[in-house]
PDB file of N, CA and C in Angstrom:
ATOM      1  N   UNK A   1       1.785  -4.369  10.960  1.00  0.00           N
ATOM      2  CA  UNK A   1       2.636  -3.552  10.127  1.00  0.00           C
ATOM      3  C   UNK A   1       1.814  -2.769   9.115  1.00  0.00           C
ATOM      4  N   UNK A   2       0.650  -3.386   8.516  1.00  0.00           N
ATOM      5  CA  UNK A   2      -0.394  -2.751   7.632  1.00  0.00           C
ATOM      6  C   UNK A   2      -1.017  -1.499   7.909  1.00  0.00           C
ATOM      7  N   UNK A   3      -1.389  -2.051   9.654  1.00  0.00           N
ATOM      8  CA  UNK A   3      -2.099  -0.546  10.589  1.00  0.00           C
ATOM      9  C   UNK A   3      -1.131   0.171  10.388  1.00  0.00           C
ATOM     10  N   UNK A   4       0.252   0.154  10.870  1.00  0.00           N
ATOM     11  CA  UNK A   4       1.631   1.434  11.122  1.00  0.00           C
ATOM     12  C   UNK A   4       1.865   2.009   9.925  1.00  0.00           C
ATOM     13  N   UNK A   5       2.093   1.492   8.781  1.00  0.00           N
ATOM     14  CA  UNK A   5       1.537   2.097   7.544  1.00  0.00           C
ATOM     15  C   UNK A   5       0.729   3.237   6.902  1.00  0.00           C
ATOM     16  N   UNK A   6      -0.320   1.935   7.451  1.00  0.00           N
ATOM     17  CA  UNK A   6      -1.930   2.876   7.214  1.00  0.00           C
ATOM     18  C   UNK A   6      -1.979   4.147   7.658  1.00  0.00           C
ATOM     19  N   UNK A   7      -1.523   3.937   8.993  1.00  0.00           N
ATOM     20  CA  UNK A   7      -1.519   5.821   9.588  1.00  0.00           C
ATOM     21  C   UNK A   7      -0.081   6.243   8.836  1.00  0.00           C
ATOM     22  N   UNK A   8       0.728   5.950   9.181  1.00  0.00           N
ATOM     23  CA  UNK A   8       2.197   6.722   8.930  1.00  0.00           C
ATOM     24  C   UNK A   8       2.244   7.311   7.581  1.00  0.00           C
ATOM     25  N   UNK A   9       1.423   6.971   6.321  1.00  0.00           N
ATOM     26  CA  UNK A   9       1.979   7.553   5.064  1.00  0.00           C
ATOM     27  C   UNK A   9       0.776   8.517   4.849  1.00  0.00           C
ATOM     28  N   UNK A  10      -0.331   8.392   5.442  1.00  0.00           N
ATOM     29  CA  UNK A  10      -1.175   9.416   5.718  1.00  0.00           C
ATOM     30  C   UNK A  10      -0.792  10.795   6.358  1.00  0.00           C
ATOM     31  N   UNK A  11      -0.110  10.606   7.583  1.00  0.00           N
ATOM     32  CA  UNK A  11       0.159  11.297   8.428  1.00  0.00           C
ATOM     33  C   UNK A  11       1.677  12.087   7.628  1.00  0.00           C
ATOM     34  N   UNK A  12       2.599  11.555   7.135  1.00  0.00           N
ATOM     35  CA  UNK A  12       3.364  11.950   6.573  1.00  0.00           C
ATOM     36  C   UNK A  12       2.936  12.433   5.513  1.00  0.00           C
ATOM     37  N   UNK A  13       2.394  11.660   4.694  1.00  0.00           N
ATOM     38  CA  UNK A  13       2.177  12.391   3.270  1.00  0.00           C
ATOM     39  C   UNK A  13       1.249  14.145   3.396  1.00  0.00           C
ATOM     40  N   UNK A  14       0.338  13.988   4.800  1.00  0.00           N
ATOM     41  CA  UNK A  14      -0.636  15.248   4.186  1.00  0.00           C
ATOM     42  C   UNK A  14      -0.045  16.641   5.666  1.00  0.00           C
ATOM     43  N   UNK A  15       0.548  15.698   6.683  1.00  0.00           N
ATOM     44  CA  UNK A  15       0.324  16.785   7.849  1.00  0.00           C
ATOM     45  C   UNK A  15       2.314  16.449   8.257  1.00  0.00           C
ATOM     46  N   UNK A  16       2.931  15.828   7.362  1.00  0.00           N
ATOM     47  CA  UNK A  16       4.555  16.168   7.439  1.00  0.00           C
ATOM     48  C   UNK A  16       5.364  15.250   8.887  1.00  0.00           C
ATOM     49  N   UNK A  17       4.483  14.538   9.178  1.00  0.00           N
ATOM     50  CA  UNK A  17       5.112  14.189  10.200  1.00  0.00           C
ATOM     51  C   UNK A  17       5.574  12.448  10.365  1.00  0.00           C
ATOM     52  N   UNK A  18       6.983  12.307  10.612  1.00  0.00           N
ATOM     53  CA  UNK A  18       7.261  10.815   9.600  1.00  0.00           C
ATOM     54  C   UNK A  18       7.452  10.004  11.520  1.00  0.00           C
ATOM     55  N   UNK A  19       6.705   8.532  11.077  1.00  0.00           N
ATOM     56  CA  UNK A  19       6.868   8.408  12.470  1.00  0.00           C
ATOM     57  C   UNK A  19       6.945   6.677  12.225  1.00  0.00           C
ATOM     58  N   UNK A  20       7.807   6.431  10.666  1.00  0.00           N
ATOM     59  CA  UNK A  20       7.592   5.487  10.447  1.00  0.00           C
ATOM     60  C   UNK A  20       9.306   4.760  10.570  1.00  0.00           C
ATOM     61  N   UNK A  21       9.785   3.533  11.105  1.00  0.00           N
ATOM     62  CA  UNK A  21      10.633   3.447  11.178  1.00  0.00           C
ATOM     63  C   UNK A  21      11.900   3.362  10.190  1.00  0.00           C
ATOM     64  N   UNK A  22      13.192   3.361  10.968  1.00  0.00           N
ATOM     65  CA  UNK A  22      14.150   3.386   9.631  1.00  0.00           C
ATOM     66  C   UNK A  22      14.456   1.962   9.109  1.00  0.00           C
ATOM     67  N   UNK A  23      15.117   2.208   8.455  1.00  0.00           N
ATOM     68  CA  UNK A  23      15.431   0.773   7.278  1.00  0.00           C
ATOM     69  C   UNK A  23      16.215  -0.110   7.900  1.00  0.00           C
ATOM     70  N   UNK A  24      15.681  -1.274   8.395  1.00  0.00           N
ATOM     71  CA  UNK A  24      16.570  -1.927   8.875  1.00  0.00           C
ATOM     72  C   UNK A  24      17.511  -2.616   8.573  1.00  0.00           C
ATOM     73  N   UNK A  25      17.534  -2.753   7.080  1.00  0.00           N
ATOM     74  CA  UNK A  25      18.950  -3.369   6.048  1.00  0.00           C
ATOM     75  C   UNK A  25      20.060  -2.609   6.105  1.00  0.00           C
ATOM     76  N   UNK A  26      19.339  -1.272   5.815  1.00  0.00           N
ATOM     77  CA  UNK A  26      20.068   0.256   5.760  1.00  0.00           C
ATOM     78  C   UNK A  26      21.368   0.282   7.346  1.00  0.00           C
ATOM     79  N   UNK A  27      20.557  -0.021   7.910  1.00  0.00           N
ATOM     80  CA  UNK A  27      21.012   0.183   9.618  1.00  0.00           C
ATOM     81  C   UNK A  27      21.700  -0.697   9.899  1.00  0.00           C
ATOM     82  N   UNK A  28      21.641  -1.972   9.579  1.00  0.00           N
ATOM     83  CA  UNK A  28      22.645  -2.740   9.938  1.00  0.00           C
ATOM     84  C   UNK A  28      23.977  -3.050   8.920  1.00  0.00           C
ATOM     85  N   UNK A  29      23.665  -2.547   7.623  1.00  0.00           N
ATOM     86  CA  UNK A  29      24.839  -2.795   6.968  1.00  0.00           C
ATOM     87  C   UNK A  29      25.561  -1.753   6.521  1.00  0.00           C
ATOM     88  N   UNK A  30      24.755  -0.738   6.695  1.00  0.00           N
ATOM     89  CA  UNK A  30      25.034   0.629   5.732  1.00  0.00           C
ATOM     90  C   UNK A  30      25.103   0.973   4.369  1.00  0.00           C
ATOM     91  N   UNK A  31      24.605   0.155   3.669  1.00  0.00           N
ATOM     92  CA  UNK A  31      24.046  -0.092   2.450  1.00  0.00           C
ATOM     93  C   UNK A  31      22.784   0.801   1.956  1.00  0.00           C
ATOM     94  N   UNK A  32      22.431   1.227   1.204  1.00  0.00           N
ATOM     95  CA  UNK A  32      21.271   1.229   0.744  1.00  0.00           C
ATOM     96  C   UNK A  32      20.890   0.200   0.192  1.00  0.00           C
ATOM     97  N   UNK A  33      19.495  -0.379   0.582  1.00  0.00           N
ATOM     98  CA  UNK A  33      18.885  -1.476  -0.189  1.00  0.00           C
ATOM     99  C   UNK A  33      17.889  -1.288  -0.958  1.00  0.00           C
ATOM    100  N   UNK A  34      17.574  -2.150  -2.026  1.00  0.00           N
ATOM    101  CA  UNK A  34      16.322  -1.852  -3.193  1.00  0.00           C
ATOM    102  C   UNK A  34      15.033  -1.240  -2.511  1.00  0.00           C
ATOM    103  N   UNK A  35      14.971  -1.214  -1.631  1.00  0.00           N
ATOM    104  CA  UNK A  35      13.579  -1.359  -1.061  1.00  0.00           C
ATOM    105  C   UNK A  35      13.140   0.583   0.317  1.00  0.00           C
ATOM    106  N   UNK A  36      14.585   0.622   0.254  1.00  0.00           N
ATOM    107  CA  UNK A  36      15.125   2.497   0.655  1.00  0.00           C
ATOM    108  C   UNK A  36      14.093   3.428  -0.199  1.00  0.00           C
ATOM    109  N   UNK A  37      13.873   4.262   0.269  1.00  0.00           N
ATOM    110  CA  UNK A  37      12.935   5.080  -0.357  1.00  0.00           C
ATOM    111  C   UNK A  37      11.760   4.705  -0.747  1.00  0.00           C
ATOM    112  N   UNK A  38      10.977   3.373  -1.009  1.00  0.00           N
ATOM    113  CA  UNK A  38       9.198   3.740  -1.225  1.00  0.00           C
ATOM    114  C   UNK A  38       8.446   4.336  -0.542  1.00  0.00           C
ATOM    115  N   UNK A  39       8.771   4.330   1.018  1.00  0.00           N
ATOM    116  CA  UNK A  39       7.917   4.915   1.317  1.00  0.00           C
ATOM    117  C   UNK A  39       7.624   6.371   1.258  1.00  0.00           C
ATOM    118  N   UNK A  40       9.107   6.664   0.961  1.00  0.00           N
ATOM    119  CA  UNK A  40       8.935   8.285   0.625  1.00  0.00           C
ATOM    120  C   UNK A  40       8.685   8.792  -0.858  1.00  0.00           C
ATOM    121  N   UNK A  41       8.721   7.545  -1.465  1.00  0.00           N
ATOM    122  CA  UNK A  41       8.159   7.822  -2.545  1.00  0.00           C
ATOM    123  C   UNK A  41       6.745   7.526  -3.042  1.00  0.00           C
ATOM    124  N   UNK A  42       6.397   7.198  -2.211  1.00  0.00           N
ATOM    125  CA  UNK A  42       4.760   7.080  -1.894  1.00  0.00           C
ATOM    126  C   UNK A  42       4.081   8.112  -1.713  1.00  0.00           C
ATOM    127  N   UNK A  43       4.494   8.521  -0.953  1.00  0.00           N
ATOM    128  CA  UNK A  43       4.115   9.777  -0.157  1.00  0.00           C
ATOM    129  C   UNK A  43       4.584  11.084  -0.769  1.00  0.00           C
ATOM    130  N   UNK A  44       5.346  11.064  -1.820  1.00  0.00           N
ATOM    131  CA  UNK A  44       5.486  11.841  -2.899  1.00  0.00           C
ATOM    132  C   UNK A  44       4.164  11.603  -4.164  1.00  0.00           C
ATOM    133  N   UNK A  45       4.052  10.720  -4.154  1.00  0.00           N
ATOM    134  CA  UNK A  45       2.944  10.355  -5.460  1.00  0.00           C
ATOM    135  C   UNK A  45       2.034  10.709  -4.589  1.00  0.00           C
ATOM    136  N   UNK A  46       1.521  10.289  -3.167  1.00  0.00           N
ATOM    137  CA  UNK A  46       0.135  11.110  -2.934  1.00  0.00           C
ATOM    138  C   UNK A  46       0.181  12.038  -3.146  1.00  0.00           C
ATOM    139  N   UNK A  47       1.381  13.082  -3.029  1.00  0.00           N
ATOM    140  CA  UNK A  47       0.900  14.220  -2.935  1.00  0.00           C
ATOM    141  C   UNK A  47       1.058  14.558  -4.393  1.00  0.00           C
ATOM    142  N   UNK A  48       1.245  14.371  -5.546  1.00  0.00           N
ATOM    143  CA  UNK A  48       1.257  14.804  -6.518  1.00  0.00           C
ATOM    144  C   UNK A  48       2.286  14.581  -7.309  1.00  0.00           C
ATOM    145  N   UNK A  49       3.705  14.585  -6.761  1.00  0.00           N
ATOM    146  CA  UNK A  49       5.473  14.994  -6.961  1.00  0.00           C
ATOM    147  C   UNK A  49       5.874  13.545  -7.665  1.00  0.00           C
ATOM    148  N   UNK A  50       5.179  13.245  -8.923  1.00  0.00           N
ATOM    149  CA  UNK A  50       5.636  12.226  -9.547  1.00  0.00           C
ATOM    150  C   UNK A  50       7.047  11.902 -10.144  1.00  0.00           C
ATOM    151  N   UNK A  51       7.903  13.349 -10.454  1.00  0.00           N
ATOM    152  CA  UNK A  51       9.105  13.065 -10.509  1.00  0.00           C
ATOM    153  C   UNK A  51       9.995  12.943  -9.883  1.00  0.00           C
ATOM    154  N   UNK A  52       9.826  13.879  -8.297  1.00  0.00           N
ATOM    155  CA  UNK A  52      10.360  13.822  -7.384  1.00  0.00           C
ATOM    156  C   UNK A  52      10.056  11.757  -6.728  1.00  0.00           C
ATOM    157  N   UNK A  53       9.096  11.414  -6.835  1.00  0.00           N
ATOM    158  CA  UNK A  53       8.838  10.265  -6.559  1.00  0.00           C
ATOM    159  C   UNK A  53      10.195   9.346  -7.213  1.00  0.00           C
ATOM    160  N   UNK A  54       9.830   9.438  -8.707  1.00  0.00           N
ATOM    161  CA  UNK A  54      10.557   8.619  -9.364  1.00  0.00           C
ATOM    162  C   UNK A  54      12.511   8.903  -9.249  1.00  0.00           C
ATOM    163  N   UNK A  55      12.658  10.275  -8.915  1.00  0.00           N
ATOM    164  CA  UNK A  55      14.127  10.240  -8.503  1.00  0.00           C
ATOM    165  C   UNK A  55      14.588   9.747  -6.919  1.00  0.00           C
ATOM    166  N   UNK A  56      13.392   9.186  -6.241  1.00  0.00           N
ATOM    167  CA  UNK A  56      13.819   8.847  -4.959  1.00  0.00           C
ATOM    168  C   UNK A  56      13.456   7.384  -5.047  1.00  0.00           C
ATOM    169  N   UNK A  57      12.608   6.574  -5.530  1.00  0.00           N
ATOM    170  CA  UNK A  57      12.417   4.974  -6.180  1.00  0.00           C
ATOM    171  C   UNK A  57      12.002   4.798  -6.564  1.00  0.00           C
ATOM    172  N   UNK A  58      12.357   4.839  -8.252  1.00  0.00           N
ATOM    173  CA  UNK A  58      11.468   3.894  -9.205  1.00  0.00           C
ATOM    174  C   UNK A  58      10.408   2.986  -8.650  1.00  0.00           C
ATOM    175  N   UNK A  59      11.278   2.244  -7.721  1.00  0.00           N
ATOM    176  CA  UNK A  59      10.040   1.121  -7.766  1.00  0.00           C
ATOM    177  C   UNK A  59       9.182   1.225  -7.001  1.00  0.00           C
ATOM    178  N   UNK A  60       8.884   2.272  -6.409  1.00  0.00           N
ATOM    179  CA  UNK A  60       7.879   2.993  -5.795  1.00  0.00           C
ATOM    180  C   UNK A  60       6.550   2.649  -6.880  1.00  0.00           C
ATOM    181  N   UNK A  61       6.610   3.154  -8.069  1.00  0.00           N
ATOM    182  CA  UNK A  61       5.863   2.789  -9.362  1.00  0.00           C
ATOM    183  C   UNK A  61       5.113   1.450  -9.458  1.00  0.00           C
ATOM    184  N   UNK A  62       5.665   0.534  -9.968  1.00  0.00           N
ATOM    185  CA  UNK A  62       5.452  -0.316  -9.938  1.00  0.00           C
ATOM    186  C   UNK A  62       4.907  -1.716  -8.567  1.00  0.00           C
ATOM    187  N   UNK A  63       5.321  -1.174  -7.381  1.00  0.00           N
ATOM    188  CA  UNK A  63       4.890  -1.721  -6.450  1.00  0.00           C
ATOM    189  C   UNK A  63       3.536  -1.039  -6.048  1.00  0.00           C
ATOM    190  N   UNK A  64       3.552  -0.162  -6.175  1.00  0.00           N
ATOM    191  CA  UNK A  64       2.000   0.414  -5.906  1.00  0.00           C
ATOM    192  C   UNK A  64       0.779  -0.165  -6.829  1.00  0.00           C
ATOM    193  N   UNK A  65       1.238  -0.477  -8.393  1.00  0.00           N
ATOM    194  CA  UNK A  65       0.364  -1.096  -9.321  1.00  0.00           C
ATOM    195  C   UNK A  65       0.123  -2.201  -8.809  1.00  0.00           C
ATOM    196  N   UNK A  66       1.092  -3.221  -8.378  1.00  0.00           N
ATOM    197  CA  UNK A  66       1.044  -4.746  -8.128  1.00  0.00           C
ATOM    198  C   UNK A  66       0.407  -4.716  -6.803  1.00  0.00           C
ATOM    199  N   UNK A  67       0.160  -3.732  -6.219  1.00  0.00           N
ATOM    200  CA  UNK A  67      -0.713  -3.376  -4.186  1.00  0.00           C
ATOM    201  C   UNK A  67      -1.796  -3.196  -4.772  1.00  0.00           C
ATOM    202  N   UNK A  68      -1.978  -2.500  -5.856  1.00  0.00           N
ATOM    203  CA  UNK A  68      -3.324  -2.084  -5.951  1.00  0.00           C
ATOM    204  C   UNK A  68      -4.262  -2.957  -6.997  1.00  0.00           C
ATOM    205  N   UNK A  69      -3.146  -3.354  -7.968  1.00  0.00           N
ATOM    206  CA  UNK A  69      -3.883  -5.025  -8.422  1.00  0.00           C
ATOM    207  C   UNK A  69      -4.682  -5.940  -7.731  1.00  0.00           C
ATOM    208  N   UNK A  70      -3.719  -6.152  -6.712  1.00  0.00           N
ATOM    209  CA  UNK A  70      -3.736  -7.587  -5.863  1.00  0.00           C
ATOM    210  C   UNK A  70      -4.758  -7.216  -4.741  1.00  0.00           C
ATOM    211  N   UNK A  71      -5.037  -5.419  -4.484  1.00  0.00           N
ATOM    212  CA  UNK A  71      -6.740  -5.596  -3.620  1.00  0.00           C
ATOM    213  C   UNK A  71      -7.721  -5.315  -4.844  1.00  0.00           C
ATOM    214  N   UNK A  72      -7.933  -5.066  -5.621  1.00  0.00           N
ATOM    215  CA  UNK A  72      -8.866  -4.749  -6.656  1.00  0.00           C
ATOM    216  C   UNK A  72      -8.937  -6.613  -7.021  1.00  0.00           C
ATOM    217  N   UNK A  73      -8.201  -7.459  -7.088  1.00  0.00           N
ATOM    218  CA  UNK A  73      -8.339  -8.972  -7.479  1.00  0.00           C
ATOM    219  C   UNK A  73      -9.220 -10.043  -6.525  1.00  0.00           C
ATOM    220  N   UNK A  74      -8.662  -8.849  -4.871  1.00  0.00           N
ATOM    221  CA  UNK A  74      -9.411  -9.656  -3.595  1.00  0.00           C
ATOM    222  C   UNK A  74     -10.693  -9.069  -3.176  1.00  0.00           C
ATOM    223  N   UNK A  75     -10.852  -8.020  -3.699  1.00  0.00           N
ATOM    224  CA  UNK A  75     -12.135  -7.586  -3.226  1.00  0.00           C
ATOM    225  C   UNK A  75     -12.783  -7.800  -4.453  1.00  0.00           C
ATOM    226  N   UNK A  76     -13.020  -8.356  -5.654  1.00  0.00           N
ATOM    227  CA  UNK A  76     -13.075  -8.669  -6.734  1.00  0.00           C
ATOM    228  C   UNK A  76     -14.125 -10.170  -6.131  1.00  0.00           C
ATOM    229  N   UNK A  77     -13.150 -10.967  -6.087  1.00  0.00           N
ATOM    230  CA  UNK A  77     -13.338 -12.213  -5.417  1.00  0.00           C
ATOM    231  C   UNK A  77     -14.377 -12.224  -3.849  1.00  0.00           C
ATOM    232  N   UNK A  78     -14.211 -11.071  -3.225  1.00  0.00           N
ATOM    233  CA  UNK A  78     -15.123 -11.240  -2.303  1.00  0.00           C
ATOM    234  C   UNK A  78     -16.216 -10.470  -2.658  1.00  0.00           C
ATOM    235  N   UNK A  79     -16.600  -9.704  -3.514  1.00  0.00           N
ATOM    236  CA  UNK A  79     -17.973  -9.507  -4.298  1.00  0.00           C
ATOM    237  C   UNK A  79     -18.411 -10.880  -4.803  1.00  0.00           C
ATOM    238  N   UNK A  80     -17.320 -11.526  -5.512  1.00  0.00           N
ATOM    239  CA  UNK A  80     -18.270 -12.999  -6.066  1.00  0.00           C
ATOM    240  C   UNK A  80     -18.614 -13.818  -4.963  1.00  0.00           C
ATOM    241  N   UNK A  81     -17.528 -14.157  -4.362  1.00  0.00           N
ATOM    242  CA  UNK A  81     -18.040 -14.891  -3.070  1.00  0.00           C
ATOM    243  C   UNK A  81     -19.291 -14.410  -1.871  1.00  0.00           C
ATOM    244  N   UNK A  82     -19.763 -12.858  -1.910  1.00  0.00           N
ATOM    245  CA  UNK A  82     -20.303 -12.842  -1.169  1.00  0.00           C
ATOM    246  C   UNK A  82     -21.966 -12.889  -2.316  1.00  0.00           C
ATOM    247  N   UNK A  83     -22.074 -12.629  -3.514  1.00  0.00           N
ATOM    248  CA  UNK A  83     -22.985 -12.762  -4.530  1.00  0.00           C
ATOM    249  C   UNK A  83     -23.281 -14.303  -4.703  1.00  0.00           C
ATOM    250  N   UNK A  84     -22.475 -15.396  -4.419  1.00  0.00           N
ATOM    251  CA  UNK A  84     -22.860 -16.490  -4.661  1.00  0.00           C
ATOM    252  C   UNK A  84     -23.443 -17.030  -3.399  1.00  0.00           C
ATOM    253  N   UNK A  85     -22.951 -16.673  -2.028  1.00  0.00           N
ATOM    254  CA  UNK A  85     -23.668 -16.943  -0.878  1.00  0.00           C
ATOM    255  C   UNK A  85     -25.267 -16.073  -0.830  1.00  0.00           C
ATOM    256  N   UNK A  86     -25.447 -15.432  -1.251  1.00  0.00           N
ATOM    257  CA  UNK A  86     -26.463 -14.809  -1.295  1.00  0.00           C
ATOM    258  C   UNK A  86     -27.883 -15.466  -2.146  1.00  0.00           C
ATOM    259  N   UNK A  87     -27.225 -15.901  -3.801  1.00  0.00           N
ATOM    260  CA  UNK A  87     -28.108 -16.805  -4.119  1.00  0.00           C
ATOM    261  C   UNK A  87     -28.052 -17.835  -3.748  1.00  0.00           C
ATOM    262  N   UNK A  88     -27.092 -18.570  -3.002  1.00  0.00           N
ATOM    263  CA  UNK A  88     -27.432 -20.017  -2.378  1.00  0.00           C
ATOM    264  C   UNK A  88     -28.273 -20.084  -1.398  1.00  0.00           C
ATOM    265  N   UNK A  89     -28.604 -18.959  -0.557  1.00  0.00           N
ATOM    266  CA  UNK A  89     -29.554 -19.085   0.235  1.00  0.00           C
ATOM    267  C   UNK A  89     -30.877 -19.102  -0.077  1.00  0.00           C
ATOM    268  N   UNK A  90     -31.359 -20.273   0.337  1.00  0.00           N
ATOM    269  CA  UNK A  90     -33.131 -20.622   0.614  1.00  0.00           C
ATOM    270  C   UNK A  90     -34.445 -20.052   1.548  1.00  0.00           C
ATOM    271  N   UNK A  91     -34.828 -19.545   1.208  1.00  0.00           N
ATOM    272  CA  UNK A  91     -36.031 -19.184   2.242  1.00  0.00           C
ATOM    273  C   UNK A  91     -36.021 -20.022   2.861  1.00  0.00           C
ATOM    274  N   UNK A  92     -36.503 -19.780   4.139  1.00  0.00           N
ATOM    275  CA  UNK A  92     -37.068 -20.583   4.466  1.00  0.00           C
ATOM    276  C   UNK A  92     -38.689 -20.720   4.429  1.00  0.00           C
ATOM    277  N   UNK A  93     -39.318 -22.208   4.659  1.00  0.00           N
ATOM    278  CA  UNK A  93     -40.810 -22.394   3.958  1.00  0.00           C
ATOM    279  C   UNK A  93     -41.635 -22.189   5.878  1.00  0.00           C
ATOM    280  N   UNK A  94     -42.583 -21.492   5.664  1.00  0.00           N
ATOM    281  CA  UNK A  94     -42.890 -21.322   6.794  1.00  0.00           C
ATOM    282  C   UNK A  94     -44.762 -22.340   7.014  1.00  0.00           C
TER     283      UNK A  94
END
């Protein structure tokens, strides 16, 4: 789902073409649900359209901070982890 993403808000956001599926809460109940619109409001903030963003989901906002926290925290952690394997290693004595 990360890969379909990965391309789809790219592909939408810069060359217009949406190939990402519909809402499946949306579809089965006919509801709009909290979660309707980020991706198009994503893809509004790439491209610039921060208000247009925010009149299609707020929480477009805020979920992008807490995505982009939470890899800046893990790749954070795998700099330390890969810095501490590095000094744990020993020559070897020949």
């Amino acid at each position: 789902m990360l890969v379909y993403a990965g391309i789809g808000l790219p592909l939408r956001a810069f060359a217009g073409i949406n190939i990402m599926p519909p809402c499946l809460y949306s579809t089965l109940f006919h509801i709009r649900c909290p979660g309707c619109g980020i991706t198009t409001a994503t893809t509004l903030i790439l491209q610039g359209r921060f208000v247009d963003a925010w009149h299609t989901n707020p929480l477009a906002f805020p979920a992008i901070i807490i995505i982009l926290a939470a890899v800046v925290a893990d790749y954070s952690k795998f700099l330390r982890t890969f810095a501490d394997d590095s000094t744990n290693k020993q020559m070897p004595e020949s």
